[in-house]
PDB file of N, CA and C in Angstrom:
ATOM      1  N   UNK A   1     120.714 104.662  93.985  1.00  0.00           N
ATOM      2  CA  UNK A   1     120.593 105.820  94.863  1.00  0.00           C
ATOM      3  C   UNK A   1     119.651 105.483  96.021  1.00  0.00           C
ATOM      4  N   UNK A   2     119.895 105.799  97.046  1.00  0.00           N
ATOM      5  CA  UNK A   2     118.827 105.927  98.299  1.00  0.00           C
ATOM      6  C   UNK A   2     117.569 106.035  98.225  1.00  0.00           C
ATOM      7  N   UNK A   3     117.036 106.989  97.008  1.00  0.00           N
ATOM      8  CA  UNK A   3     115.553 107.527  96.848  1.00  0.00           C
ATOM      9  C   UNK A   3     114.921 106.770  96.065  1.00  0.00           C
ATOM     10  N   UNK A   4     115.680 105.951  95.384  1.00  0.00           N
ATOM     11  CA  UNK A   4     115.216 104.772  95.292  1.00  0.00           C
ATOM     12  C   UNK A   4     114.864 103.573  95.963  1.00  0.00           C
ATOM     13  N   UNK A   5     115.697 103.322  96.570  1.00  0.00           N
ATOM     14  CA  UNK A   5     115.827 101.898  97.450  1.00  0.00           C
ATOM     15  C   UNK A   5     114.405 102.625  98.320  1.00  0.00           C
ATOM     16  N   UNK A   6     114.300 103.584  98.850  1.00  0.00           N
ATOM     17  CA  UNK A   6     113.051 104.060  99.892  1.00  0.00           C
ATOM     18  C   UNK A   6     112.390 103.519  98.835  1.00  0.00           C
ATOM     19  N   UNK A   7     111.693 104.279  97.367  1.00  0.00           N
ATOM     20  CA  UNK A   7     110.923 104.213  97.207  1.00  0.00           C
ATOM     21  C   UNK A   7     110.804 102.657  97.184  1.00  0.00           C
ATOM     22  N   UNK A   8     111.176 102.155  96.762  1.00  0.00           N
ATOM     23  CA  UNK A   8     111.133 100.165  96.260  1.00  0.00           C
ATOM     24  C   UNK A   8     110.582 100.067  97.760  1.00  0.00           C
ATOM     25  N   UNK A   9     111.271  99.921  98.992  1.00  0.00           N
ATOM     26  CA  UNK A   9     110.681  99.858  99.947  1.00  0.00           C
ATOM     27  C   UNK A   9     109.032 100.056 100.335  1.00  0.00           C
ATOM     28  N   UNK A  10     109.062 101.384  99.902  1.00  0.00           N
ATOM     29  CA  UNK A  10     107.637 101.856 100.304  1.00  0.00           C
ATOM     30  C   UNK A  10     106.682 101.046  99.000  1.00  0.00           C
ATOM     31  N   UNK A  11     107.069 100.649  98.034  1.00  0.00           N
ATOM     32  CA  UNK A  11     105.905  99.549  97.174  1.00  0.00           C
ATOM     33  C   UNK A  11     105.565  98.607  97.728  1.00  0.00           C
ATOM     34  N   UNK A  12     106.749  98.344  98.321  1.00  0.00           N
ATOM     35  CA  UNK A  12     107.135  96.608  98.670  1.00  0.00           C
ATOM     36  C   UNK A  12     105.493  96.898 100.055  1.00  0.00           C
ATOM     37  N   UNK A  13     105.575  97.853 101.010  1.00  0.00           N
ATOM     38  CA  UNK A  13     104.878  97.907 101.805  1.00  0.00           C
ATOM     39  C   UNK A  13     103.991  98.376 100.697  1.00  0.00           C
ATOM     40  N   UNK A  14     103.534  98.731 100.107  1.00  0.00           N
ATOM     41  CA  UNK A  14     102.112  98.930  99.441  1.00  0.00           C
ATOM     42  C   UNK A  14     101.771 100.284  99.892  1.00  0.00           C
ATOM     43  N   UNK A  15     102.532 101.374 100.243  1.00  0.00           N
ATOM     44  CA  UNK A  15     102.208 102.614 100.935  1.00  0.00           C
ATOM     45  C   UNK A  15     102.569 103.660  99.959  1.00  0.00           C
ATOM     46  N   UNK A  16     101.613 104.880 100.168  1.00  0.00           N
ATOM     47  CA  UNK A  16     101.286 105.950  98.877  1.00  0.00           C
ATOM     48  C   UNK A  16     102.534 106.525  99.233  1.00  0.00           C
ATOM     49  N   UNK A  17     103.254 107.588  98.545  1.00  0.00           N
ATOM     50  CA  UNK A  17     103.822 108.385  99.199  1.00  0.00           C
ATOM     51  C   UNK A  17     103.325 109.134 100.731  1.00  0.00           C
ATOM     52  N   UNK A  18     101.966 109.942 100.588  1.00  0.00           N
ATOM     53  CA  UNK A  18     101.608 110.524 101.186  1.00  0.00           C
ATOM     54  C   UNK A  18     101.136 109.777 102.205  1.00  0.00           C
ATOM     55  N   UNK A  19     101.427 108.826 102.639  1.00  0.00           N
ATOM     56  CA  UNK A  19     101.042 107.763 103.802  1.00  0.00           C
ATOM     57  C   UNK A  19     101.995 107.683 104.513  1.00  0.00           C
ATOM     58  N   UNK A  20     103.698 106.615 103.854  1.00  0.00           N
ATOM     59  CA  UNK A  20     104.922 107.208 104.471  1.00  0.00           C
ATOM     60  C   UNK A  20     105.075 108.828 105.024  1.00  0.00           C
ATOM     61  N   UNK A  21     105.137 109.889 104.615  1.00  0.00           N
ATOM     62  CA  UNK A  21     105.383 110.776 104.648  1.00  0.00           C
ATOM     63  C   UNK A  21     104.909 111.184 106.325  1.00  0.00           C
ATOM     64  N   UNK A  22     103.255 110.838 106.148  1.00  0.00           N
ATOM     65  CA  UNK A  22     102.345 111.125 107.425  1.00  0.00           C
ATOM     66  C   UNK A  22     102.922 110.146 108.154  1.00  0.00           C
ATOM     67  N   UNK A  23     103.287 108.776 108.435  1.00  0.00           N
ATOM     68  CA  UNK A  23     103.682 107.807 109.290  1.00  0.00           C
ATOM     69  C   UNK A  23     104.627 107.985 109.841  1.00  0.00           C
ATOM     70  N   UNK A  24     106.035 108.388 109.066  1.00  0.00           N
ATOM     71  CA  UNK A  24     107.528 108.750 109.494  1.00  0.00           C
ATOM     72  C   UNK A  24     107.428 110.166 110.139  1.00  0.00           C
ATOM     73  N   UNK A  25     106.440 111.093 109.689  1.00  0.00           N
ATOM     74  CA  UNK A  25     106.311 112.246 110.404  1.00  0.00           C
ATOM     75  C   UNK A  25     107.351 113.028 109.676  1.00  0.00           C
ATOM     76  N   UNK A  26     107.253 113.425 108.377  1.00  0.00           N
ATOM     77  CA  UNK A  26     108.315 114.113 107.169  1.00  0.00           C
ATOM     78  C   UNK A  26     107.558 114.406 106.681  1.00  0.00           C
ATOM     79  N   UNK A  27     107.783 115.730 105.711  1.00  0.00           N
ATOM     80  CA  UNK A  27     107.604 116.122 105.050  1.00  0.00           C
ATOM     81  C   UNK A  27     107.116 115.570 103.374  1.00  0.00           C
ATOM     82  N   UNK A  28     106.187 115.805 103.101  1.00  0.00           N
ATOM     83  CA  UNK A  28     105.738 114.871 101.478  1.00  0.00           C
ATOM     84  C   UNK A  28     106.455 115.431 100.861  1.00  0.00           C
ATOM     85  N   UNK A  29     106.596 116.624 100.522  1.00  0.00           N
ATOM     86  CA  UNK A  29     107.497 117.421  99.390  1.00  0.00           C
ATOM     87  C   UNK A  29     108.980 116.836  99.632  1.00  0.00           C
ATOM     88  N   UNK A  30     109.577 116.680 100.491  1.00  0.00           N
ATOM     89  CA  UNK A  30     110.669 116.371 100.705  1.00  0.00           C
ATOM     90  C   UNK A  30     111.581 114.872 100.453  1.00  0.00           C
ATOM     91  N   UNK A  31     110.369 114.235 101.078  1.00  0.00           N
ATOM     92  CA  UNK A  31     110.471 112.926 100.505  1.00  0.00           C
ATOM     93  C   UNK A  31     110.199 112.421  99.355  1.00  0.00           C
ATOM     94  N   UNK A  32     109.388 113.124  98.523  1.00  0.00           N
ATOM     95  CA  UNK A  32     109.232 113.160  97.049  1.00  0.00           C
ATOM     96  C   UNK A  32     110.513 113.809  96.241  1.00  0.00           C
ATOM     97  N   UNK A  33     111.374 114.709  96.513  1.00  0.00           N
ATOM     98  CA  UNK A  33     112.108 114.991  96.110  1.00  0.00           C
ATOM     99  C   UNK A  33     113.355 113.622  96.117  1.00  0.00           C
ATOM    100  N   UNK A  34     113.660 113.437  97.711  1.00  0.00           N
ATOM    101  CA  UNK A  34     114.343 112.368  97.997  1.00  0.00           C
ATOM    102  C   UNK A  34     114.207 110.780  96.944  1.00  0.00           C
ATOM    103  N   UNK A  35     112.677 110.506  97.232  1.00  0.00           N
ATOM    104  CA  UNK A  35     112.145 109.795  95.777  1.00  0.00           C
ATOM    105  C   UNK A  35     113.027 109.693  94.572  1.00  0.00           C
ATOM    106  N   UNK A  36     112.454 110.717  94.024  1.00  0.00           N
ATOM    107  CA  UNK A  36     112.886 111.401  92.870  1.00  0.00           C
ATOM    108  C   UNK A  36     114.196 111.472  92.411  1.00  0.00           C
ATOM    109  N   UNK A  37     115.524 111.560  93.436  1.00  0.00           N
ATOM    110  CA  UNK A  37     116.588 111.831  93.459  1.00  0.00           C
ATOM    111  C   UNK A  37     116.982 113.615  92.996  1.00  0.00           C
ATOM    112  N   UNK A  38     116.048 114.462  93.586  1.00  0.00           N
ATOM    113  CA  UNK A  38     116.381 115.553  93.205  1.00  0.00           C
ATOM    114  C   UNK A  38     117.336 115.847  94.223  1.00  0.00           C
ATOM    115  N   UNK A  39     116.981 115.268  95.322  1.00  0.00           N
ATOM    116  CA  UNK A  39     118.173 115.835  96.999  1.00  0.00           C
ATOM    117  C   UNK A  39     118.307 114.100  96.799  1.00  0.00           C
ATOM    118  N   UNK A  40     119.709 114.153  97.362  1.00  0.00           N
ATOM    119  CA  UNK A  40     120.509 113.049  96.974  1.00  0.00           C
ATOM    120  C   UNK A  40     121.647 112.214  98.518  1.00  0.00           C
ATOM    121  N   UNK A  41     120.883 113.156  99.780  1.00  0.00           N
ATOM    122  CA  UNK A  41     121.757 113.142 100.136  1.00  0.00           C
ATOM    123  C   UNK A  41     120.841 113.586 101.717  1.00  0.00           C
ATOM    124  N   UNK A  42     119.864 112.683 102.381  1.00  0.00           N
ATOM    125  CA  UNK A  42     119.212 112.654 102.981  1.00  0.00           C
ATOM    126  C   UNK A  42     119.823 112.995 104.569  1.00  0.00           C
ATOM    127  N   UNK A  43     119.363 113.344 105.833  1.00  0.00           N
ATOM    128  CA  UNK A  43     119.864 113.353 107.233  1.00  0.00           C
ATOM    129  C   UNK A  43     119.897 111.874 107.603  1.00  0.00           C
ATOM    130  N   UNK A  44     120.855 111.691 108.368  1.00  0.00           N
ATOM    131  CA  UNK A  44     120.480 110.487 109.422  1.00  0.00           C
ATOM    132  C   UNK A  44     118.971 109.992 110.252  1.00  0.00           C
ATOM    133  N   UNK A  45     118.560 111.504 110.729  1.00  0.00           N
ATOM    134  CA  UNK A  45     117.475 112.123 111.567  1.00  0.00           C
ATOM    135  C   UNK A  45     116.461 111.576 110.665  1.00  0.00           C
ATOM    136  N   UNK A  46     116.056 112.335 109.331  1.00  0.00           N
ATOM    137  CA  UNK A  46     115.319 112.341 108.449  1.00  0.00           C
ATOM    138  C   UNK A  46     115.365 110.291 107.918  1.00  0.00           C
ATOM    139  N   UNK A  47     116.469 109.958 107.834  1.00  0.00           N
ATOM    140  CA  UNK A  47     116.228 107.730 107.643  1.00  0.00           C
ATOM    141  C   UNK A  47     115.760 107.461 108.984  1.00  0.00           C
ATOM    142  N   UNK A  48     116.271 107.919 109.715  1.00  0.00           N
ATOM    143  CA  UNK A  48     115.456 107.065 111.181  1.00  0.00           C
ATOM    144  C   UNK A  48     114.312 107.480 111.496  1.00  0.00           C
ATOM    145  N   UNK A  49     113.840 108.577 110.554  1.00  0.00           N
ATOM    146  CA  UNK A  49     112.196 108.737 110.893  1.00  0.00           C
ATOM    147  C   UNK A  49     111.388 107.182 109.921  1.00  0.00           C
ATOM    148  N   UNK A  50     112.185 107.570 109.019  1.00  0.00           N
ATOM    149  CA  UNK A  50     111.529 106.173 107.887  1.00  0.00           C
ATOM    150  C   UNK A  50     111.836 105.224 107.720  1.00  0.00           C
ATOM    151  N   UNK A  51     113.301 104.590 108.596  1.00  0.00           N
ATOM    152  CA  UNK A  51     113.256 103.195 108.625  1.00  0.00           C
ATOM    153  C   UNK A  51     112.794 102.656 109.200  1.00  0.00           C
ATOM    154  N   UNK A  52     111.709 102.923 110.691  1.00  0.00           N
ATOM    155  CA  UNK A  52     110.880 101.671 111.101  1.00  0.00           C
ATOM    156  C   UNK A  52     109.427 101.606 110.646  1.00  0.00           C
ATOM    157  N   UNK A  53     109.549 102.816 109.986  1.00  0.00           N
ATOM    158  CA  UNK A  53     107.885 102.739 109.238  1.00  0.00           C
ATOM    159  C   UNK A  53     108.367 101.630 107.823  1.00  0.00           C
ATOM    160  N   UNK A  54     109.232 101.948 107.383  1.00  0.00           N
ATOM    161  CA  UNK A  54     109.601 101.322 106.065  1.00  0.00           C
ATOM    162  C   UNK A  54     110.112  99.634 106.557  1.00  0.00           C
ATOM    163  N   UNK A  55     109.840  99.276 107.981  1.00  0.00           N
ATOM    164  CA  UNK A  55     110.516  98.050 108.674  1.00  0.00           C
ATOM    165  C   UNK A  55     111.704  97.724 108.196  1.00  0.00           C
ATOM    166  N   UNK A  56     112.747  98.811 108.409  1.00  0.00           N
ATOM    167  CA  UNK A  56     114.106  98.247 108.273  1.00  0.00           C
ATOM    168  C   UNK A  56     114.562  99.386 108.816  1.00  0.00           C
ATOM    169  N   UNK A  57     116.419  98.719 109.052  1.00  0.00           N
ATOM    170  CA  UNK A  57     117.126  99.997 109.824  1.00  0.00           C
ATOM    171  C   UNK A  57     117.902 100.687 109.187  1.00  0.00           C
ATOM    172  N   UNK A  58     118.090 102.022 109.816  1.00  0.00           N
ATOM    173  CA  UNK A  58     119.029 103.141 108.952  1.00  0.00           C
ATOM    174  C   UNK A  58     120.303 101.996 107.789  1.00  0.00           C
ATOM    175  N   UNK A  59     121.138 101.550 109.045  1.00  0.00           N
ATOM    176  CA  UNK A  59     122.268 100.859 108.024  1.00  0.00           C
ATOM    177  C   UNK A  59     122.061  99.776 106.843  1.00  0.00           C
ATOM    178  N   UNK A  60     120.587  99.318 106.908  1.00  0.00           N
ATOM    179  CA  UNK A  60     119.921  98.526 105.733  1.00  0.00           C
ATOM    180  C   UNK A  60     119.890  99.740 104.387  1.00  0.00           C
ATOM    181  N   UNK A  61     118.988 100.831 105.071  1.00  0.00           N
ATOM    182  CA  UNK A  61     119.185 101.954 103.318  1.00  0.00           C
ATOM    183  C   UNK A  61     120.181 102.458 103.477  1.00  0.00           C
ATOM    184  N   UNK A  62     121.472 102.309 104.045  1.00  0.00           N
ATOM    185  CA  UNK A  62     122.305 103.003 103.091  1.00  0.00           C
ATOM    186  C   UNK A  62     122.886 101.999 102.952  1.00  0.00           C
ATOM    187  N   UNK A  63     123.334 100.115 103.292  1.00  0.00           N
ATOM    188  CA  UNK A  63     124.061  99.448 102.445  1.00  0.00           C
ATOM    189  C   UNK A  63     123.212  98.971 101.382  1.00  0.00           C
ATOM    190  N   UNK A  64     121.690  98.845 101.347  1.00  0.00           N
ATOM    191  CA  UNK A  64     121.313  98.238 100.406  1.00  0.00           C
ATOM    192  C   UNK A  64     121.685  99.159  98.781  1.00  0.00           C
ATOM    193  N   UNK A  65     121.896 100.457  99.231  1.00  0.00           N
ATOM    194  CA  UNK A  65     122.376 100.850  98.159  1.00  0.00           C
ATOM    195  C   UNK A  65     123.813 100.529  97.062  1.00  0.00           C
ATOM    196  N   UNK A  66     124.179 100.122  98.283  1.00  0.00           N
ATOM    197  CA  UNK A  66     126.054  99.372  97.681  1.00  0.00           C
ATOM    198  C   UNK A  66     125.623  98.042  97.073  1.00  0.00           C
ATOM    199  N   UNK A  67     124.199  97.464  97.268  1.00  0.00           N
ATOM    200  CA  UNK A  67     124.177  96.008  97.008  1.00  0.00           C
ATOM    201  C   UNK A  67     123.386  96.204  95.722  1.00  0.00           C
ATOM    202  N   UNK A  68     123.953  96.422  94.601  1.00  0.00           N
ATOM    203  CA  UNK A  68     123.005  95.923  93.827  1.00  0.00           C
ATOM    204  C   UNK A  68     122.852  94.482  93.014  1.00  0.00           C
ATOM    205  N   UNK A  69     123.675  93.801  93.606  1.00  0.00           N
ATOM    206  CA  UNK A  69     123.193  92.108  93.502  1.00  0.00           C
ATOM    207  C   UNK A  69     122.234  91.660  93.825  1.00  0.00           C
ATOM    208  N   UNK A  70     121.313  91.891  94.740  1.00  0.00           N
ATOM    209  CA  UNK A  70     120.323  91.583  95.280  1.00  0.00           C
ATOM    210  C   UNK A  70     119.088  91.809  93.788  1.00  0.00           C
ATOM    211  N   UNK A  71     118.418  90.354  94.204  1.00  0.00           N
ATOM    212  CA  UNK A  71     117.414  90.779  92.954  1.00  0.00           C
ATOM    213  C   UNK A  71     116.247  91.603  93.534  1.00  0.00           C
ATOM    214  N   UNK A  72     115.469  92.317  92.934  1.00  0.00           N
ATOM    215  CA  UNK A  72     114.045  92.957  93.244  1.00  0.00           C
ATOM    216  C   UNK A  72     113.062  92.341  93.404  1.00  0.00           C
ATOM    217  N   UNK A  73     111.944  92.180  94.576  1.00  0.00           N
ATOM    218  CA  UNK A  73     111.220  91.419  94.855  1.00  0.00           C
ATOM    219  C   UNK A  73     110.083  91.864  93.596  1.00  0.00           C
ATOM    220  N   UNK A  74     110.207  92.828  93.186  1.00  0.00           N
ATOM    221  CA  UNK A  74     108.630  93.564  91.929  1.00  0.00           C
ATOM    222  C   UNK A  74     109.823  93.863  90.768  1.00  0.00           C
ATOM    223  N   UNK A  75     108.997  93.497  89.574  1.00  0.00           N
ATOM    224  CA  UNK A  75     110.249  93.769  88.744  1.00  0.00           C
ATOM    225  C   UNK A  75     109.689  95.320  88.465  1.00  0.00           C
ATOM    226  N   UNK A  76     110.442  96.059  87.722  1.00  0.00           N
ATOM    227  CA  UNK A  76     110.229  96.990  87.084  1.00  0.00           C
ATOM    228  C   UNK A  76     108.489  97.347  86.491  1.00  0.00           C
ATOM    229  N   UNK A  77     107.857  96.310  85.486  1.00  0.00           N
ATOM    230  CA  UNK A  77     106.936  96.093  84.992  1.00  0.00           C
ATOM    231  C   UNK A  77     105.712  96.371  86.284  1.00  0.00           C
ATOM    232  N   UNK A  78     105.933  95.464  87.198  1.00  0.00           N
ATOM    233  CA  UNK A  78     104.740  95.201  88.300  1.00  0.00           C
ATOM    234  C   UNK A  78     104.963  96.417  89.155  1.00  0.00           C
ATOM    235  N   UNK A  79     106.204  97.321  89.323  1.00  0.00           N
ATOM    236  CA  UNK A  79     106.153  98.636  89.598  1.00  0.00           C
ATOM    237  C   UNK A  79     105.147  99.528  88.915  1.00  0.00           C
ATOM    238  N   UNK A  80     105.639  99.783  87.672  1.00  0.00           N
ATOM    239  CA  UNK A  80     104.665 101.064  86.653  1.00  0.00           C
ATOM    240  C   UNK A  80     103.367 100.685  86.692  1.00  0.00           C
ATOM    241  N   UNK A  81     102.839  99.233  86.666  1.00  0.00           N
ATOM    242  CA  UNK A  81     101.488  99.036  86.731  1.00  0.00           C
ATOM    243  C   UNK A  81     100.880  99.936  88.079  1.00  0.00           C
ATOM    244  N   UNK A  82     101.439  99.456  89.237  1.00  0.00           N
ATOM    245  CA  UNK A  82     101.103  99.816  90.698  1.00  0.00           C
ATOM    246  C   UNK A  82     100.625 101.150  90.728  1.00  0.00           C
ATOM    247  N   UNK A  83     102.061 102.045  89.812  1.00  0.00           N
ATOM    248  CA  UNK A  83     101.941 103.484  89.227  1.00  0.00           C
ATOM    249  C   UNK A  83     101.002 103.832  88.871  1.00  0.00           C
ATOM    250  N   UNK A  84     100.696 103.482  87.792  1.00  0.00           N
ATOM    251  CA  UNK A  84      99.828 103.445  86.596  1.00  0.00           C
ATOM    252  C   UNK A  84      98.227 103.499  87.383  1.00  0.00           C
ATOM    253  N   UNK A  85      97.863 102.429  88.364  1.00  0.00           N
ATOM    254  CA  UNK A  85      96.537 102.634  88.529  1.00  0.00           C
ATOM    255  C   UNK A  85      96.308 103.289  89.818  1.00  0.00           C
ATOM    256  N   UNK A  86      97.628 103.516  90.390  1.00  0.00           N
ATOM    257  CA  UNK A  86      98.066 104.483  91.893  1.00  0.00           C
ATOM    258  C   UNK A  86      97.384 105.849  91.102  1.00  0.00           C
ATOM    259  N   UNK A  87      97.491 106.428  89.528  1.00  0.00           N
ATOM    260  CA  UNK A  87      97.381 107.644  88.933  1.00  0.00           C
ATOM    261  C   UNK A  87      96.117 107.761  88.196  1.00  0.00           C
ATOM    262  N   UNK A  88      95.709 106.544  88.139  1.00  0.00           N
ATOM    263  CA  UNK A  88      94.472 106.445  87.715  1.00  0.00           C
ATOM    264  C   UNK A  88      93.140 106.674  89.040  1.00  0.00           C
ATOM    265  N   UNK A  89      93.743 106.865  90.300  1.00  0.00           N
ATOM    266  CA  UNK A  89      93.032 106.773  91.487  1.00  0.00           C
ATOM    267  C   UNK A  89      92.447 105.709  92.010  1.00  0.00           C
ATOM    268  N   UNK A  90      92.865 104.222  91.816  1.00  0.00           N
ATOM    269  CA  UNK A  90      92.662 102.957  92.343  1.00  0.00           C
ATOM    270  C   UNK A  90      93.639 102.828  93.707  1.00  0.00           C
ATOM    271  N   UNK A  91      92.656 102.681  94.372  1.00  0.00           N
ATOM    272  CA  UNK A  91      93.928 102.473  95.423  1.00  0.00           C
ATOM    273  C   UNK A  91      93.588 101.102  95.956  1.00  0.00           C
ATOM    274  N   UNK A  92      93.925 100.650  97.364  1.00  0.00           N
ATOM    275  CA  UNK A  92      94.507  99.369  98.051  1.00  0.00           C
ATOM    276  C   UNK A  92      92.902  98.681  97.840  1.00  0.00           C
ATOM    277  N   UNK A  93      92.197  98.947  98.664  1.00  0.00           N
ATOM    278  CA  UNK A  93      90.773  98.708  98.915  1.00  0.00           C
ATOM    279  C   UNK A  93      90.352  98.390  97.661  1.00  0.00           C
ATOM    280  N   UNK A  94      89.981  99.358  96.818  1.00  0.00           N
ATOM    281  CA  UNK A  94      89.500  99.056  95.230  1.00  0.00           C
ATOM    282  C   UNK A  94      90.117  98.165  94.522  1.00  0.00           C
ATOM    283  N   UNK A  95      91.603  97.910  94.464  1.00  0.00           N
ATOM    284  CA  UNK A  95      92.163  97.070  93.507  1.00  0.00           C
ATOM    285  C   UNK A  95      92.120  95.821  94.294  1.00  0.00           C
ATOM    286  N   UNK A  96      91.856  95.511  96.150  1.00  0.00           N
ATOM    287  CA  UNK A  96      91.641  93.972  96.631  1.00  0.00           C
ATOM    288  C   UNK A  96      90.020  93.769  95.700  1.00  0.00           C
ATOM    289  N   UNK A  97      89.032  94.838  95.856  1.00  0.00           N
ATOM    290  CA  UNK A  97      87.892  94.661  95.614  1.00  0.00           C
ATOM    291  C   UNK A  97      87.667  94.037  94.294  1.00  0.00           C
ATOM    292  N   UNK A  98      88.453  94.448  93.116  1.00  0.00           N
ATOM    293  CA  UNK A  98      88.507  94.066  91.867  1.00  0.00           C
ATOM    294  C   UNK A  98      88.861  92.660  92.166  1.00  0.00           C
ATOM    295  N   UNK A  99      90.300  92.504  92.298  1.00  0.00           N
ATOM    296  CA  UNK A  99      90.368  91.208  92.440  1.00  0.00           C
ATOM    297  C   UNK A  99      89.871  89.895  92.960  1.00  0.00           C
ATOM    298  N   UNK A 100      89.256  90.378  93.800  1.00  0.00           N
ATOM    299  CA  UNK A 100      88.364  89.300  94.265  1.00  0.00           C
ATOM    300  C   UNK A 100      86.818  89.318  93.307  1.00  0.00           C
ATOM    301  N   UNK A 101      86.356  90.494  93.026  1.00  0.00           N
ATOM    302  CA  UNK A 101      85.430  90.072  91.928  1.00  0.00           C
ATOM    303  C   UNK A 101      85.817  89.196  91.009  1.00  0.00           C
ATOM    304  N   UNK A 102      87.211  88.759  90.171  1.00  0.00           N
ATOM    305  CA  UNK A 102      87.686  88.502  89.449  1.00  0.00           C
ATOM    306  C   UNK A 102      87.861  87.166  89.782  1.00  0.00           C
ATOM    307  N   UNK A 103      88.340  86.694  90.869  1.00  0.00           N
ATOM    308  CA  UNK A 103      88.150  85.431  91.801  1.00  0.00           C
ATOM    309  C   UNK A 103      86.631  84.473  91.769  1.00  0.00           C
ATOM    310  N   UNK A 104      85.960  85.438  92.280  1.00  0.00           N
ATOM    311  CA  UNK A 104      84.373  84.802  92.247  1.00  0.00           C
ATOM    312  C   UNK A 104      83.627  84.528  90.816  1.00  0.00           C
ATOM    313  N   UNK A 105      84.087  85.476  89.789  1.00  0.00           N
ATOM    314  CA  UNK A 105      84.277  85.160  88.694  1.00  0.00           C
ATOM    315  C   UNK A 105      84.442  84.256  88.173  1.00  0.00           C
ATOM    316  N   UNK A 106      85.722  83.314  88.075  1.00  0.00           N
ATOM    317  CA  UNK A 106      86.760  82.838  87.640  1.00  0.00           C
ATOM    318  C   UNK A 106      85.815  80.999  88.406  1.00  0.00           C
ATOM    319  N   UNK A 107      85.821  81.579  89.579  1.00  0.00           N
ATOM    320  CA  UNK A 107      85.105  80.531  90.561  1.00  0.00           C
ATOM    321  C   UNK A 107      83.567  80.097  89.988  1.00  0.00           C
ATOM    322  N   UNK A 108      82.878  80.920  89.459  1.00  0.00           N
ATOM    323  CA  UNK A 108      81.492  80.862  88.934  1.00  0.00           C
ATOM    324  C   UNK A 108      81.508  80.287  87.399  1.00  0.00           C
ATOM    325  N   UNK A 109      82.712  80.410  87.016  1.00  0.00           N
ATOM    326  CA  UNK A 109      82.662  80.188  85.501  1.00  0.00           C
ATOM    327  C   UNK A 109      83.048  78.898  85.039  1.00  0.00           C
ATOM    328  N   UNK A 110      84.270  78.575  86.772  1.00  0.00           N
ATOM    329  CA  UNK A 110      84.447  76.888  86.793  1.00  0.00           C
ATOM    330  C   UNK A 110      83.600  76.061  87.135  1.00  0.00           C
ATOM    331  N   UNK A 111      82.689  76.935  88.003  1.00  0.00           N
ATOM    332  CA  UNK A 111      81.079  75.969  88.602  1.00  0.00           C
ATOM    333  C   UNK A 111      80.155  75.294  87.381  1.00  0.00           C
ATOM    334  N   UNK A 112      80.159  76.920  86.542  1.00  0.00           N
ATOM    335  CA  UNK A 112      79.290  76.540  85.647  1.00  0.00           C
ATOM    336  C   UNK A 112      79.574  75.650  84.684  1.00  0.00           C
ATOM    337  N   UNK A 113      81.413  75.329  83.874  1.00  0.00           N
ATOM    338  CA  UNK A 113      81.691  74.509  83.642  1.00  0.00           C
ATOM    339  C   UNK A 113      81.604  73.069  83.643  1.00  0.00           C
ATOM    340  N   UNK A 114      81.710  72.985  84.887  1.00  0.00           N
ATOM    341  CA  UNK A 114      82.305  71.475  85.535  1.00  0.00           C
ATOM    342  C   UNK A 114      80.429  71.306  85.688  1.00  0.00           C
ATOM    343  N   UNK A 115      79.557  71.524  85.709  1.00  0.00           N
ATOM    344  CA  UNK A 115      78.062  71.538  85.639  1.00  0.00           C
ATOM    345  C   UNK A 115      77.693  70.860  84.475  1.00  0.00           C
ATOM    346  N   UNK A 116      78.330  70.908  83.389  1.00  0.00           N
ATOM    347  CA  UNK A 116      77.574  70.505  81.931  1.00  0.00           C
ATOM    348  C   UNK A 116      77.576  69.073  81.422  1.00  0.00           C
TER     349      UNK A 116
END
């Protein structure tokens, strides 16, 4: 479905709902529905607000929907996580911040290693 392929899109960019929503200049409720697949069946008007925020063009979301050969750049798994700490209130900033603690970490623990 369409409200899918957006949403995959909008992971792929790393963007909240409520970020698309404000960028394309749409409605959050609406596009959450769209999301969702509760409305199934979006305007033209309404994709060309969100395909250059989403960097692609109208006729990309509606054939990528015919394509489902194409593999997924995030599988399923690395989606719900994204979810998961998107709901936990981690967002972009905090989860680079973690990771790089985790880095310097990782970096300090090989220092101290390779030291002995």
């Amino acid at each position: 479905m369409i409200g899918s392929q957006i949403q995959k899109l909008r992971m792929q960019k790393r963007m909240s709902l409520t970020e698309l929503a404000a960028r394309a200049g749409v409605a959050k409720s609406y596009l959450s529905s769209i999301e969702r697949d509760l409305q199934s069946n979006p305007s033209i008007q309404f994709l060309r607000k969100l395909a250059p925020v989403l960097g692609v063009n109208v006729q990309s979301l509606i054939l990528q929907e015919q394509r489902p050969d194409k593999p997924d750049p995030l599988d399923t798994e690395w989606v719900q996580i994204i979810q998961e700490l998107n709901a936990l209130g981690i967002n972009k900033d905090s989860l680079r911040s973690m990771v790089s603690q985790l880095k310097m970490n990782e970096a300090a623990m090989y220092e101290a290693g390779s030291s002995r």
